[in-house]
N, C-alpha and C. Protein backbone atom coordinates (compact mmCIF):
# COMPACT_ATOMS: atom_id res chain seq x y z
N UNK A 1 -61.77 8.70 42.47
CA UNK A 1 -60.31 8.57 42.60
C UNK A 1 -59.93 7.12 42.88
N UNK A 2 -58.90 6.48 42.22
CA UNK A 2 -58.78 5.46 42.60
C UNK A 2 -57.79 5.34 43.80
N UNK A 3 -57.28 6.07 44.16
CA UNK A 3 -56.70 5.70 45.70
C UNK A 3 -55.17 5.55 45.42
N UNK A 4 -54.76 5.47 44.48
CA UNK A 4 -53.32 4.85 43.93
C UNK A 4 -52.08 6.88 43.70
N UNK A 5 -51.09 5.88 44.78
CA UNK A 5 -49.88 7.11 44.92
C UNK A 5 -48.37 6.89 44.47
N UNK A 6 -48.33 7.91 43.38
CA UNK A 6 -46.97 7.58 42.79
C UNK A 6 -46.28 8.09 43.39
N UNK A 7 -44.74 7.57 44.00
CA UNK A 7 -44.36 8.20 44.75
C UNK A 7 -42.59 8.37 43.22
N UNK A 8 -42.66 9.67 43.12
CA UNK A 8 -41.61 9.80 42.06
C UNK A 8 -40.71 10.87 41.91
N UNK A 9 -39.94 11.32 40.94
CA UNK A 9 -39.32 12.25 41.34
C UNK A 9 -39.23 12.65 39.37
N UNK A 10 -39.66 14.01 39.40
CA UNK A 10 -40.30 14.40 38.12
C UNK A 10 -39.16 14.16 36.91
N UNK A 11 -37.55 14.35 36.98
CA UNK A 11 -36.98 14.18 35.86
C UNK A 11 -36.32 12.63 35.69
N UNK A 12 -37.20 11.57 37.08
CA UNK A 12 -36.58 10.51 36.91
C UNK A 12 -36.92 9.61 35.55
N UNK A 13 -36.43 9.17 34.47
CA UNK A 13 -36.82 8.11 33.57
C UNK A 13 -37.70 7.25 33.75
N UNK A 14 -37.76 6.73 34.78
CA UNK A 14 -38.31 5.08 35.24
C UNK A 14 -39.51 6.13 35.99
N UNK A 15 -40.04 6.71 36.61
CA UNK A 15 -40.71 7.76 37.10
C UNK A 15 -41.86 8.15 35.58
N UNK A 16 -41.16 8.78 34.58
CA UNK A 16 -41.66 9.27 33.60
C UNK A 16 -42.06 8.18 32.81
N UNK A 17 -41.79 7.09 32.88
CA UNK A 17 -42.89 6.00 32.16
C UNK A 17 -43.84 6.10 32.57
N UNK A 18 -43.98 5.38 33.94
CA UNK A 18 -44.84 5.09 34.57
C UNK A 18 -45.88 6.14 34.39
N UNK A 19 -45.86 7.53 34.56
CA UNK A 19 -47.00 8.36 34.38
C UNK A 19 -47.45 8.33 33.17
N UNK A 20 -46.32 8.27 32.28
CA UNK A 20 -47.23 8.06 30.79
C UNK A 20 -48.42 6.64 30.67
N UNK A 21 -47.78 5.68 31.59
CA UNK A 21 -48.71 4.67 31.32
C UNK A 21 -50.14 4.66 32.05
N UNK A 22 -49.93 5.67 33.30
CA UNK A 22 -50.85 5.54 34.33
C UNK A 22 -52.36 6.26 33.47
N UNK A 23 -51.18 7.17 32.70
CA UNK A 23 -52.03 8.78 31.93
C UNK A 23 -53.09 8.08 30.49
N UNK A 24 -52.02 6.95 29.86
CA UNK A 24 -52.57 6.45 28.78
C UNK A 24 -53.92 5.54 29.29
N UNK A 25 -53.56 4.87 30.26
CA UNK A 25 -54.74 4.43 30.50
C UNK A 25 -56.09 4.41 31.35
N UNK A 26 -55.54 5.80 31.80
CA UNK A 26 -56.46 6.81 32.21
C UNK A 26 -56.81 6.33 33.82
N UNK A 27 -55.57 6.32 34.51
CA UNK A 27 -55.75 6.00 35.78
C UNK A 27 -55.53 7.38 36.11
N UNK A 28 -57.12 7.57 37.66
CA UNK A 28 -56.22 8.54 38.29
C UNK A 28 -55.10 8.49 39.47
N UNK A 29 -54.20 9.38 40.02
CA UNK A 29 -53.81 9.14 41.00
C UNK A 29 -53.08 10.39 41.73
N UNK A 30 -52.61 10.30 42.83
CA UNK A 30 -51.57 11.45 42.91
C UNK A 30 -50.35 11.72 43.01
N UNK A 31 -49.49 12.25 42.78
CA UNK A 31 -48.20 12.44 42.92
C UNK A 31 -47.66 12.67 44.33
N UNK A 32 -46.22 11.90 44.79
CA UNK A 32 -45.66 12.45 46.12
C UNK A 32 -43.93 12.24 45.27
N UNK A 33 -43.71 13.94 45.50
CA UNK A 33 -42.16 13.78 45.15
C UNK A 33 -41.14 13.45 45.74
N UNK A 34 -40.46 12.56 45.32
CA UNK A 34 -39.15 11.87 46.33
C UNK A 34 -38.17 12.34 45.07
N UNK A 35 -37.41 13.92 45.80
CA UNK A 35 -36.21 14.36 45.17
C UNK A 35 -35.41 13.50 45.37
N UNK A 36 -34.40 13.01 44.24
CA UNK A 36 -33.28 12.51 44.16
C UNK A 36 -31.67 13.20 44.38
N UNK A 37 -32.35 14.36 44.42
CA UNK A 37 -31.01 15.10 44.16
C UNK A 37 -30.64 15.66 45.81
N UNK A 38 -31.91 16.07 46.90
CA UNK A 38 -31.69 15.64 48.18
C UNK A 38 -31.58 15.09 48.84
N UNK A 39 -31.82 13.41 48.23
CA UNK A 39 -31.34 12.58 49.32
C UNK A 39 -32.48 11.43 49.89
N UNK A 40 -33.59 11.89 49.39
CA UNK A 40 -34.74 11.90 49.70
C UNK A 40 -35.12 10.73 49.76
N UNK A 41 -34.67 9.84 48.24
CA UNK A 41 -34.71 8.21 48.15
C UNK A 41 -33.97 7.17 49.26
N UNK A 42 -33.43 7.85 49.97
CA UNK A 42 -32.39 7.41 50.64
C UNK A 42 -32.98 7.05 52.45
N UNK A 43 -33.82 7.79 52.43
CA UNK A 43 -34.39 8.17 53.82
C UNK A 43 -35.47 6.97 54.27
N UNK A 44 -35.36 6.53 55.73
CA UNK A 44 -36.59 5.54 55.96
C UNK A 44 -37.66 5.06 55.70
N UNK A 45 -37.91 6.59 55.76
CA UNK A 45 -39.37 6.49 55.25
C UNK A 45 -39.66 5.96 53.48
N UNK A 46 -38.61 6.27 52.48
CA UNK A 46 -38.68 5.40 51.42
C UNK A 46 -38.36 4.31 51.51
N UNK A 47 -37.45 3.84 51.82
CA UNK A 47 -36.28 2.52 51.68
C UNK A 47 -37.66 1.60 52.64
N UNK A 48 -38.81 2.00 52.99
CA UNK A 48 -39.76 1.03 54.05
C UNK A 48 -40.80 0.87 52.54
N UNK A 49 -40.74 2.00 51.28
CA UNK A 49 -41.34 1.57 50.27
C UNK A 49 -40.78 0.91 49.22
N UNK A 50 -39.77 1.40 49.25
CA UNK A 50 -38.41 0.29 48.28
C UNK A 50 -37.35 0.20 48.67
N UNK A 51 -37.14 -1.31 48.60
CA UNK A 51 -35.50 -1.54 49.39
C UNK A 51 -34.56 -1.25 48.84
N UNK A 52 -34.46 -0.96 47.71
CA UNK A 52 -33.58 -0.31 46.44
C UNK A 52 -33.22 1.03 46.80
N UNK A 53 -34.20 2.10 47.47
CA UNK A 53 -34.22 3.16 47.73
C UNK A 53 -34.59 3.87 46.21
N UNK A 54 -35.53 3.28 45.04
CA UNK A 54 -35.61 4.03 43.85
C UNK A 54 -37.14 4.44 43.85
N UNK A 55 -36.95 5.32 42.82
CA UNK A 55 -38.04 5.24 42.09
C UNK A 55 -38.55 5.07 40.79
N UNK A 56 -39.95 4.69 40.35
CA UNK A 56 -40.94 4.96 41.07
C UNK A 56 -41.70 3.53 41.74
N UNK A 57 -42.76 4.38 42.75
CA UNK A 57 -43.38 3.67 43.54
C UNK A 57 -44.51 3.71 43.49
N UNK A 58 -45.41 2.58 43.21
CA UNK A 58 -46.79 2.81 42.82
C UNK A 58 -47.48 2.33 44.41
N UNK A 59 -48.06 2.93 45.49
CA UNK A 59 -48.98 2.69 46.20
C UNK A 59 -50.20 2.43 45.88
N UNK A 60 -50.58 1.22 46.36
CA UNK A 60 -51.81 0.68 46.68
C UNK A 60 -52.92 0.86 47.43
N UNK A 61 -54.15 1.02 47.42
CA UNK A 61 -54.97 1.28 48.17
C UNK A 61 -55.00 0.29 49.14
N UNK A 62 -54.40 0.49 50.37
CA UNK A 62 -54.35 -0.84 51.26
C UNK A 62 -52.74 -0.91 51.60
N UNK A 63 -51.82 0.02 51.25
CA UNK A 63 -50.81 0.12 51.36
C UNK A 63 -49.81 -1.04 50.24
N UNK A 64 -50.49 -1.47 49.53
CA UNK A 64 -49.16 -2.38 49.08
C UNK A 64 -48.45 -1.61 47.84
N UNK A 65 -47.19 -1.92 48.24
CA UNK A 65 -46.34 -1.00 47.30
C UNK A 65 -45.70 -1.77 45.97
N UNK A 66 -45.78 -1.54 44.67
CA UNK A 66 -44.86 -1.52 43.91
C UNK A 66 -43.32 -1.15 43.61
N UNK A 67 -42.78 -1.44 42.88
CA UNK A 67 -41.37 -1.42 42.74
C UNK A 67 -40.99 -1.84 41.16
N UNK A 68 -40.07 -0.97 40.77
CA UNK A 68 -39.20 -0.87 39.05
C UNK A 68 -40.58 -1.03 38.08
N UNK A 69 -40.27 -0.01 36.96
CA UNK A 69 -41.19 0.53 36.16
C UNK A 69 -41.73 -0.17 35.19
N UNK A 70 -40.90 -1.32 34.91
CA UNK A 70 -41.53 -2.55 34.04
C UNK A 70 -42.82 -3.30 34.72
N UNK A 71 -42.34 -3.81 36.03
CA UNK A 71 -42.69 -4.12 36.36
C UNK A 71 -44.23 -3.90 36.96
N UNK A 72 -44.54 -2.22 37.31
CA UNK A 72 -45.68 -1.30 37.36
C UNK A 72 -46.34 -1.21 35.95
N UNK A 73 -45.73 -1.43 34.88
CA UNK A 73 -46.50 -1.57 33.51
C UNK A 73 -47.09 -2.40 33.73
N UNK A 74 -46.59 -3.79 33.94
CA UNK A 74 -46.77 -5.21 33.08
C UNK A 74 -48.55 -5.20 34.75
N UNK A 75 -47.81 -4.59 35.98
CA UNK A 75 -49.55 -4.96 36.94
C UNK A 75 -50.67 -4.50 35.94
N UNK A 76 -50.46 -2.73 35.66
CA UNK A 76 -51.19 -2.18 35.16
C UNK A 76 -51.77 -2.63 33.78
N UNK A 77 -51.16 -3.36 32.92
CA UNK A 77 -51.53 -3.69 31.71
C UNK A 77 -52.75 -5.32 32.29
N UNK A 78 -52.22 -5.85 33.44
CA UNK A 78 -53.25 -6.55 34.04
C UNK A 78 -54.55 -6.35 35.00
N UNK A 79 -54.79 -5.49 35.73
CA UNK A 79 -55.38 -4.52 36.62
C UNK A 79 -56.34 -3.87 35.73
N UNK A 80 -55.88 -2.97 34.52
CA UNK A 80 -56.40 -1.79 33.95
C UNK A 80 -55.82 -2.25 32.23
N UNK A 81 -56.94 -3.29 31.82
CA UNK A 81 -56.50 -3.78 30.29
C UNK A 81 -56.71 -2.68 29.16
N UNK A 82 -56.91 -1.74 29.32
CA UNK A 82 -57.34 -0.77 28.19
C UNK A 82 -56.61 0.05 28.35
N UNK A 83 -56.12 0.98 27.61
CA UNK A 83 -55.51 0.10 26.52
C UNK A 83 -54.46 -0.75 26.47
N UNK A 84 -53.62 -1.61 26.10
CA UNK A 84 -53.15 -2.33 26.03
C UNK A 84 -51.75 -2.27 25.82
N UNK A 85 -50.65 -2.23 26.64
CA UNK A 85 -49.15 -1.59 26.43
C UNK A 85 -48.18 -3.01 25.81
N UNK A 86 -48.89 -3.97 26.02
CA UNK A 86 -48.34 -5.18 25.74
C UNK A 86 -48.96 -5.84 24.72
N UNK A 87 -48.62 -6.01 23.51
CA UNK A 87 -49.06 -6.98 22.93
C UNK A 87 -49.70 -8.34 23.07
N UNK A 88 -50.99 -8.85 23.03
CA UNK A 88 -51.70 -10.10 23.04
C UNK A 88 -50.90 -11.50 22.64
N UNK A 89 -50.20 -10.83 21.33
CA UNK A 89 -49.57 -11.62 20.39
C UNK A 89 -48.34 -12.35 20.77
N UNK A 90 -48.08 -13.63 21.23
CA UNK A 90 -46.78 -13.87 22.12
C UNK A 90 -45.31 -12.93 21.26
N UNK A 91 -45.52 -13.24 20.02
CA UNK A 91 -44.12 -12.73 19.07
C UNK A 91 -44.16 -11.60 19.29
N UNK A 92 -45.13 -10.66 18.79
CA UNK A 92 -45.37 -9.27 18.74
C UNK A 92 -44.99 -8.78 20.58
N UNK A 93 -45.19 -9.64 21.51
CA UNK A 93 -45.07 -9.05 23.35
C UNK A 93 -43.70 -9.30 22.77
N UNK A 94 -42.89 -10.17 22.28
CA UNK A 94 -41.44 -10.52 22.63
C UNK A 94 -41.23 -9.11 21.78
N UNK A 95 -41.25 -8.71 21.15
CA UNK A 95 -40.74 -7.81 20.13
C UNK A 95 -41.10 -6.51 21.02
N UNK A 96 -41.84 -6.51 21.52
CA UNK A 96 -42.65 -5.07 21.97
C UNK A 96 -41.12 -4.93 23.15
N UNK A 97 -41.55 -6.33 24.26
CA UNK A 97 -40.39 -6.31 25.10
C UNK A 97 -38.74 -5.89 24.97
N UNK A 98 -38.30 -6.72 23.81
CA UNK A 98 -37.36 -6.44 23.31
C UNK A 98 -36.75 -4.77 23.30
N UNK A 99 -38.14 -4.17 23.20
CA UNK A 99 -37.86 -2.75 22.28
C UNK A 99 -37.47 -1.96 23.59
N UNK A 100 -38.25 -2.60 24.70
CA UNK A 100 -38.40 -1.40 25.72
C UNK A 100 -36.92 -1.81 26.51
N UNK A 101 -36.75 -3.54 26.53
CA UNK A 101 -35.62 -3.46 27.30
C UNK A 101 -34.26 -2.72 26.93
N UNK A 102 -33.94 -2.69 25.50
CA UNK A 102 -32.58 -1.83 24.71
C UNK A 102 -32.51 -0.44 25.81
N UNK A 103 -33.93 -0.22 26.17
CA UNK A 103 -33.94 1.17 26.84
C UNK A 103 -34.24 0.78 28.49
N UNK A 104 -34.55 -0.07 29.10
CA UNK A 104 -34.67 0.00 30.53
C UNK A 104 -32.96 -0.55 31.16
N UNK A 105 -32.79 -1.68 29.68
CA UNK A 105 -31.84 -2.77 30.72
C UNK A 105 -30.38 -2.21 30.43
N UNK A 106 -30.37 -1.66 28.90
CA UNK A 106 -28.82 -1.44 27.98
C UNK A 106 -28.79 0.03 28.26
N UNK A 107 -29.48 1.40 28.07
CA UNK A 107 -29.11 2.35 28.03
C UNK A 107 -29.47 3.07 29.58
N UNK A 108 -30.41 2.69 30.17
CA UNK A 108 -30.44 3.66 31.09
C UNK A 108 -29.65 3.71 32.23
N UNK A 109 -29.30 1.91 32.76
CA UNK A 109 -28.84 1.41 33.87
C UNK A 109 -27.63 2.27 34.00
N UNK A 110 -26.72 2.42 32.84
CA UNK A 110 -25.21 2.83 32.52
C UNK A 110 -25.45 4.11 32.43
N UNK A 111 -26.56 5.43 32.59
CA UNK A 111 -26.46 6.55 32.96
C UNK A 111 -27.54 6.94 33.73
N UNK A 112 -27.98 6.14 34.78
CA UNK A 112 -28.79 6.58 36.32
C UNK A 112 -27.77 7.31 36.92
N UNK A 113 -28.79 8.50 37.59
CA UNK A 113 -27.76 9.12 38.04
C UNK A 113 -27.11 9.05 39.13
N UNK A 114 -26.86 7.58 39.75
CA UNK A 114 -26.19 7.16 40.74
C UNK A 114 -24.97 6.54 39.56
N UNK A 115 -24.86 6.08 38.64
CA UNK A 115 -24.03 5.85 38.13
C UNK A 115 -23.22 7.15 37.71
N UNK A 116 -23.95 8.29 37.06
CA UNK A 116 -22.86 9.54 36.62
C UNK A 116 -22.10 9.98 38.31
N UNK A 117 -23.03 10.03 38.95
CA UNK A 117 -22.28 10.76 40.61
C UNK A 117 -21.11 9.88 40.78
N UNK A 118 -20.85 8.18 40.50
CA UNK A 118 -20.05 7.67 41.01
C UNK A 118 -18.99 7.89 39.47
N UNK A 119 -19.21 8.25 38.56
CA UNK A 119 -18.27 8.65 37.93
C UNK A 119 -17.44 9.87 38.16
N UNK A 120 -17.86 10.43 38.67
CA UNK A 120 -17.61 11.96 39.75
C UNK A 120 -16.69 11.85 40.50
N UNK A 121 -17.16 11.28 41.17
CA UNK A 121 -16.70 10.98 42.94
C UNK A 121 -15.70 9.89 42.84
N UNK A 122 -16.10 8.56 42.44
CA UNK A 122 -14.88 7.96 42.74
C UNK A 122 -13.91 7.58 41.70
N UNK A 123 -14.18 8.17 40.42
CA UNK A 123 -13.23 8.31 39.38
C UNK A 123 -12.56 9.24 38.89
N UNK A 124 -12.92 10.57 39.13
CA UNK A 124 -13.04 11.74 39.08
C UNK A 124 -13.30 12.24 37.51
N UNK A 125 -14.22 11.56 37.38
CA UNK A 125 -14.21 12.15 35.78
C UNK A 125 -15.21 13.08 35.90
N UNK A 126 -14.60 14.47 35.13
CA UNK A 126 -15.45 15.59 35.19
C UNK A 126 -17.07 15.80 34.48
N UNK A 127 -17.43 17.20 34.05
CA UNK A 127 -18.42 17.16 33.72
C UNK A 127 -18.27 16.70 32.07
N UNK A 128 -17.59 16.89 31.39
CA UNK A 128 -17.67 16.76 30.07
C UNK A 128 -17.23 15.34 29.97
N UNK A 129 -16.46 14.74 30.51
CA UNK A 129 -16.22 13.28 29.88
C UNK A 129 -17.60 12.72 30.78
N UNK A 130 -18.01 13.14 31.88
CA UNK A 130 -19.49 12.71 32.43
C UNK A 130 -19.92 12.16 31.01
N UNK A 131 -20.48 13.30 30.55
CA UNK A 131 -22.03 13.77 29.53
C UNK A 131 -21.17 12.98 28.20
N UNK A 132 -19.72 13.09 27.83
CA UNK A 132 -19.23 11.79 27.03
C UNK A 132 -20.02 10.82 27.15
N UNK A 133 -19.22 9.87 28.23
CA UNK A 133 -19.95 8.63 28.71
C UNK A 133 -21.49 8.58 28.14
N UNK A 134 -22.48 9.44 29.10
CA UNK A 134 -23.69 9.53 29.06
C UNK A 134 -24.05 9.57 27.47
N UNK A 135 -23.31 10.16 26.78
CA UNK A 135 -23.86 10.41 25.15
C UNK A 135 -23.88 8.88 24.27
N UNK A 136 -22.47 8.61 25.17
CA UNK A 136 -22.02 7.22 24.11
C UNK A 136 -23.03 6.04 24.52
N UNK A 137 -23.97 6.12 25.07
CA UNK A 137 -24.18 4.68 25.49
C UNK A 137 -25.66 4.79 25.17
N UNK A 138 -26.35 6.06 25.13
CA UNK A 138 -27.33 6.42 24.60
C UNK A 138 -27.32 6.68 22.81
N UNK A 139 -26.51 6.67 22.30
CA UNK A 139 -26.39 6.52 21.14
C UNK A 139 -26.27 5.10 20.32
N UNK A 140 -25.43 4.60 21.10
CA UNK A 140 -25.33 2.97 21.05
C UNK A 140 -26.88 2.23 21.32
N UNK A 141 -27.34 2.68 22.20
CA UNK A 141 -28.98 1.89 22.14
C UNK A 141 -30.09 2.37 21.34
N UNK A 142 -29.70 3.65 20.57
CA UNK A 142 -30.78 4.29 20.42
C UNK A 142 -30.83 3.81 18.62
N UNK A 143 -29.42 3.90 18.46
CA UNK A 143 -28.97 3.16 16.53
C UNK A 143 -29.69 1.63 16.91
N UNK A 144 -29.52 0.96 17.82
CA UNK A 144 -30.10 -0.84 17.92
C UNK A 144 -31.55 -0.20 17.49
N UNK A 145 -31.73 0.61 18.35
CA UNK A 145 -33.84 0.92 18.34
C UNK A 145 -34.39 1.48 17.14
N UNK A 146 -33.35 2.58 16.60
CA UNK A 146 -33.82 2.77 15.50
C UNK A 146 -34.04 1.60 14.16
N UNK A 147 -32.87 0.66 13.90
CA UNK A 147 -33.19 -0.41 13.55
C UNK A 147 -34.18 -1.44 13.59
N UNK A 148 -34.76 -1.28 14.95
CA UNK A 148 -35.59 -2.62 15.58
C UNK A 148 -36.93 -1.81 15.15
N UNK A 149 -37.07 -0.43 15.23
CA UNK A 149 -38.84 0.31 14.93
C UNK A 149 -39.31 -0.15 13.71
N UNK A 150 -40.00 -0.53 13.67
CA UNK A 150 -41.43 -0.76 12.50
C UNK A 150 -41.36 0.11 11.71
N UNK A 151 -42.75 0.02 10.88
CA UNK A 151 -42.79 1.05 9.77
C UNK A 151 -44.51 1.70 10.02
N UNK A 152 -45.21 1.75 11.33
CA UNK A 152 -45.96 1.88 11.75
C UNK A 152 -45.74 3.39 12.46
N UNK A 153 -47.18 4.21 13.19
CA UNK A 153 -46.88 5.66 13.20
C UNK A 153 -45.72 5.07 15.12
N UNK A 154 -45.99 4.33 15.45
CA UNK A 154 -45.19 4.20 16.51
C UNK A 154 -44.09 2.51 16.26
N UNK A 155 -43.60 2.62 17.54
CA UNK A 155 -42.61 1.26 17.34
C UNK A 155 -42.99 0.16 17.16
N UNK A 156 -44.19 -0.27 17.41
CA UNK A 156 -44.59 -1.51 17.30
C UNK A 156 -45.61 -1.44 15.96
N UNK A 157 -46.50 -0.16 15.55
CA UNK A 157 -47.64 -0.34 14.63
C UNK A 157 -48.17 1.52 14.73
N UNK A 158 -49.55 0.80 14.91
CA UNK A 158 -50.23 1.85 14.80
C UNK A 158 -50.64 2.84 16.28
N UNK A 159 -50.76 1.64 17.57
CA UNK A 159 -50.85 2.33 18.77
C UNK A 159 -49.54 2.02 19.89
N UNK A 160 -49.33 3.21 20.33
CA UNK A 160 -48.29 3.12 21.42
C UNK A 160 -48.17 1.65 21.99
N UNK A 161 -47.40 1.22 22.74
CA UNK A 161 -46.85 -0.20 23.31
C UNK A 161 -45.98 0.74 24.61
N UNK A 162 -45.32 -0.53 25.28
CA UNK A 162 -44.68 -0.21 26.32
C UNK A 162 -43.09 0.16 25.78
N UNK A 163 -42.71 -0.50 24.41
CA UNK A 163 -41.62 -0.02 24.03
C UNK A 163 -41.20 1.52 23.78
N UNK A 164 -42.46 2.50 23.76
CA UNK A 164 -42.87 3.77 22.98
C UNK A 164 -42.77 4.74 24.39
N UNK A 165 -43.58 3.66 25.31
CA UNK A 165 -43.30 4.51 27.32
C UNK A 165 -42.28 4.27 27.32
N UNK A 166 -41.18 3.59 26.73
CA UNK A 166 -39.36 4.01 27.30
C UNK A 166 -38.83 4.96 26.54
N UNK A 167 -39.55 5.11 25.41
CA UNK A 167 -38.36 5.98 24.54
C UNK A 167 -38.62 7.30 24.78
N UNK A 168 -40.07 7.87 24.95
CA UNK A 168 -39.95 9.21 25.30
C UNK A 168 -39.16 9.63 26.29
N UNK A 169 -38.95 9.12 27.60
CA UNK A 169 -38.24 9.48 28.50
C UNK A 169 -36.94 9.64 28.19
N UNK A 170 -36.38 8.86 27.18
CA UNK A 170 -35.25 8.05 27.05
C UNK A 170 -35.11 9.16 25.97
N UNK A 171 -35.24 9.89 25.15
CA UNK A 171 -35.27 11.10 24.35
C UNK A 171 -35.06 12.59 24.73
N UNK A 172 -36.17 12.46 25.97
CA UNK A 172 -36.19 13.60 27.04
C UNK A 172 -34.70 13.91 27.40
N UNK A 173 -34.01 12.46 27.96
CA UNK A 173 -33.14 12.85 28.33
C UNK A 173 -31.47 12.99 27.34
N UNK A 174 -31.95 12.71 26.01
CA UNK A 174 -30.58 12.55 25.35
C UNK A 174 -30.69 14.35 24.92
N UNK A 175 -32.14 14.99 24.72
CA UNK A 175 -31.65 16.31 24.66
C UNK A 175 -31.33 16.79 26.12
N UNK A 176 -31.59 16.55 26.87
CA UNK A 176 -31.01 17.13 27.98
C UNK A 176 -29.13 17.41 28.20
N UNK A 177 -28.73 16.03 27.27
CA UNK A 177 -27.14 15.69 27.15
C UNK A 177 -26.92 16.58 25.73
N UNK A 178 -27.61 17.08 24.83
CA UNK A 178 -27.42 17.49 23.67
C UNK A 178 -26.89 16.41 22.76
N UNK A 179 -27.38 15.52 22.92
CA UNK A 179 -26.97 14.21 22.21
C UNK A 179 -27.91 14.34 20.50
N UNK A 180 -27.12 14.65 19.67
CA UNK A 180 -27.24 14.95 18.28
C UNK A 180 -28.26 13.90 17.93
N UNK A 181 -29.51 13.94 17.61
CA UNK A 181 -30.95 13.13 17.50
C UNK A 181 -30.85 13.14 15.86
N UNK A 182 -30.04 13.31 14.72
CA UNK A 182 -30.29 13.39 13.25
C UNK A 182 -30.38 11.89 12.53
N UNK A 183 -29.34 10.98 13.28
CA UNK A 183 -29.24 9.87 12.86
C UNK A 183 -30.28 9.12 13.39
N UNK A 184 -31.36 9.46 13.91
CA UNK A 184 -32.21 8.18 14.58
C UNK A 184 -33.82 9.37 13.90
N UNK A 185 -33.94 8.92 12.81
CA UNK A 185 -35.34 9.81 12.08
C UNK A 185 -36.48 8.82 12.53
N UNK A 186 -36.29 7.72 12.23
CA UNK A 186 -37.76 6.94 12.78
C UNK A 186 -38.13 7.52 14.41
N UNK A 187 -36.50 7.06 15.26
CA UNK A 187 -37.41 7.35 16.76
C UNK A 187 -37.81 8.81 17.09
N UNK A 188 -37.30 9.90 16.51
CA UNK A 188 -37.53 11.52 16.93
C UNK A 188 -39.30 11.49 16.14
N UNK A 189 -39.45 10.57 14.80
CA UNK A 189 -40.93 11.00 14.38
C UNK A 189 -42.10 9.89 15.56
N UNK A 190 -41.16 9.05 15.82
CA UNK A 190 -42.50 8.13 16.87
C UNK A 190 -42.50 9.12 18.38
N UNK A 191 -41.57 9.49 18.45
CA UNK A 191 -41.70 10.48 19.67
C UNK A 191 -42.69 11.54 19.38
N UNK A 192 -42.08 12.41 18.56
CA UNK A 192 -43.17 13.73 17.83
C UNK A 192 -44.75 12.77 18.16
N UNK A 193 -44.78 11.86 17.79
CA UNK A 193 -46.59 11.43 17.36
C UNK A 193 -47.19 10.70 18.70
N UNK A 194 -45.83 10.80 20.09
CA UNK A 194 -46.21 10.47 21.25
C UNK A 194 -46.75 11.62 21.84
N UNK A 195 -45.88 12.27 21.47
CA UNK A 195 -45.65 13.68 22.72
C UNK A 195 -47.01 14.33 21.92
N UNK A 196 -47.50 14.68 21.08
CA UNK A 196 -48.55 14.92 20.27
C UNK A 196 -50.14 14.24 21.15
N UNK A 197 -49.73 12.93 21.91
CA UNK A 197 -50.79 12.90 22.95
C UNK A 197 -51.06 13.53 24.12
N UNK A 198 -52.23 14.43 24.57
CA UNK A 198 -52.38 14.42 25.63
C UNK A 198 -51.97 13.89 27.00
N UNK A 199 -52.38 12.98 26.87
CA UNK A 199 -51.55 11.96 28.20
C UNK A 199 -50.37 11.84 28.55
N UNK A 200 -49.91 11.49 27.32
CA UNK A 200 -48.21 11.92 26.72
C UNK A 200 -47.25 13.12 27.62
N UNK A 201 -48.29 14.12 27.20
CA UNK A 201 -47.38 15.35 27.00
C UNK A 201 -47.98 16.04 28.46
N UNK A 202 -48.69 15.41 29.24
CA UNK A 202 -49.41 15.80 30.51
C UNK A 202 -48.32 15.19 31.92
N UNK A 203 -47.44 13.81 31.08
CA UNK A 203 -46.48 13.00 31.85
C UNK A 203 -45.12 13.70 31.77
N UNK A 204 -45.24 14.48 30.73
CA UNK A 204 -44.19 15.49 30.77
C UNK A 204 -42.99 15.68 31.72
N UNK A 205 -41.74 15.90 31.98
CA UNK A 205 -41.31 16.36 33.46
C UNK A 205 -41.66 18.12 33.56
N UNK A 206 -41.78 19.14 32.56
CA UNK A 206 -42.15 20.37 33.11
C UNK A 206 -43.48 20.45 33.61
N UNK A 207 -44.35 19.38 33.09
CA UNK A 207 -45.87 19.44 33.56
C UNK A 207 -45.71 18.89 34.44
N UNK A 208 -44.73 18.27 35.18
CA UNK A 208 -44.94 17.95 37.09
C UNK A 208 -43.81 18.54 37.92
N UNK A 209 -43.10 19.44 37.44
CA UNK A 209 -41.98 19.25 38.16
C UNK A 209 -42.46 20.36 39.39
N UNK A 210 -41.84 20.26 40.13
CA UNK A 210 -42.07 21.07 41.44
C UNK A 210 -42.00 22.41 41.33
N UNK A 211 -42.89 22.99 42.08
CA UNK A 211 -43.14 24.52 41.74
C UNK A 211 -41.71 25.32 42.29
């Protein structure tokens, strides 16, 4: 065992990379769930692992903690080089990068679900113009991505990249919104040939979610 504790919360996005990457490159580790929806991120005992109060959180053997899911790639792609989520190639990393940020920096930030609650609460916009919002902005990043994918079985080529750990999540959750997937055929077939991995489909949120 390598000693290493994700501390996450199973339908979080930024959560669900990270296991895909931990899974692809065949780290072990264990799970500790920090519900979002109780409050949970919020409490001392997290906010002493991230000052953000988010997740996920990669613990260290020795206590040192990680923080934001790019950022837990880019250790791990240094730490644990096999396989390789980042391109070698400076152009090909900018491109890889490129792909994943449309999805960490443009689509997700604008529907975390501290952003839909405060559309709630202090705007009062209900559930349906909610999942509006939420549709429109995920559609808007997802037409850039479909554009930006290769002609390879994934976004960058032939093997997964770190751009490929944002989009599954980032898919996961547009059916969750029922967000109409017809117009984006490249990213639903690079997904199909993700989720088609083991590791993949082991990072799942029904394959961790709490009993």
């Amino acid at each position: 065992m390598s000693g290493y504790v994700l501390h996450d919360y199973y339908r979080s996005s930024a959560s669900y990379r990270v296991r895909i990457a931990l899974n692809l490159k065949g780290v072990d580790y264990t799970r500790h769930d920090v519900s979002l929806l109780d409050g949970s991120q919020r409490t001392p005992e997290h906010l002493a692992r991230s000052a953000q109060g988010f997740v996920p959180v990669l613990e260290l053997p020795g206590g040192r903690m990680l923080v934001q899911s790019l950022a837990i790639i880019d250790w791990l792609d240094a730490a644990h080089p096999e396989p390789p989520l980042t391109p070698a190639d400076a152009l090909a990393r900018a491109d890889a990068m490129a792909r994943a940020l449309v999805v960490a920096c443009d689509i997700h930030p604008l529907n975390n679900l501290r952003v839909l609650k405060d559309l709630k609460h202090r705007f009062g916009a209900d559930d349906a113009a909610r999942d509006d919002w939420y549709r429109h902005w995920v559609a808007e990043g997802l037409a850039a991505l479909e554009a930006m994918a290769g002609d390879g079985r994934f976004l960058g080529g032939d093997a997964p990249d770190v751009s490929d750990v944002c989009l599954v999540p980032q898919l996961y959750n547009a059916r969750r919104y029922k967000l109409d997937l017809a117009p984006y055929p490249r990213l639903t077939a690079i997904d199909a040939a993700m989720q088609a991995l083991p590791p993949v489909s082991a990072a799942h949120p029904d394959a961790v979610a709490p009993n």
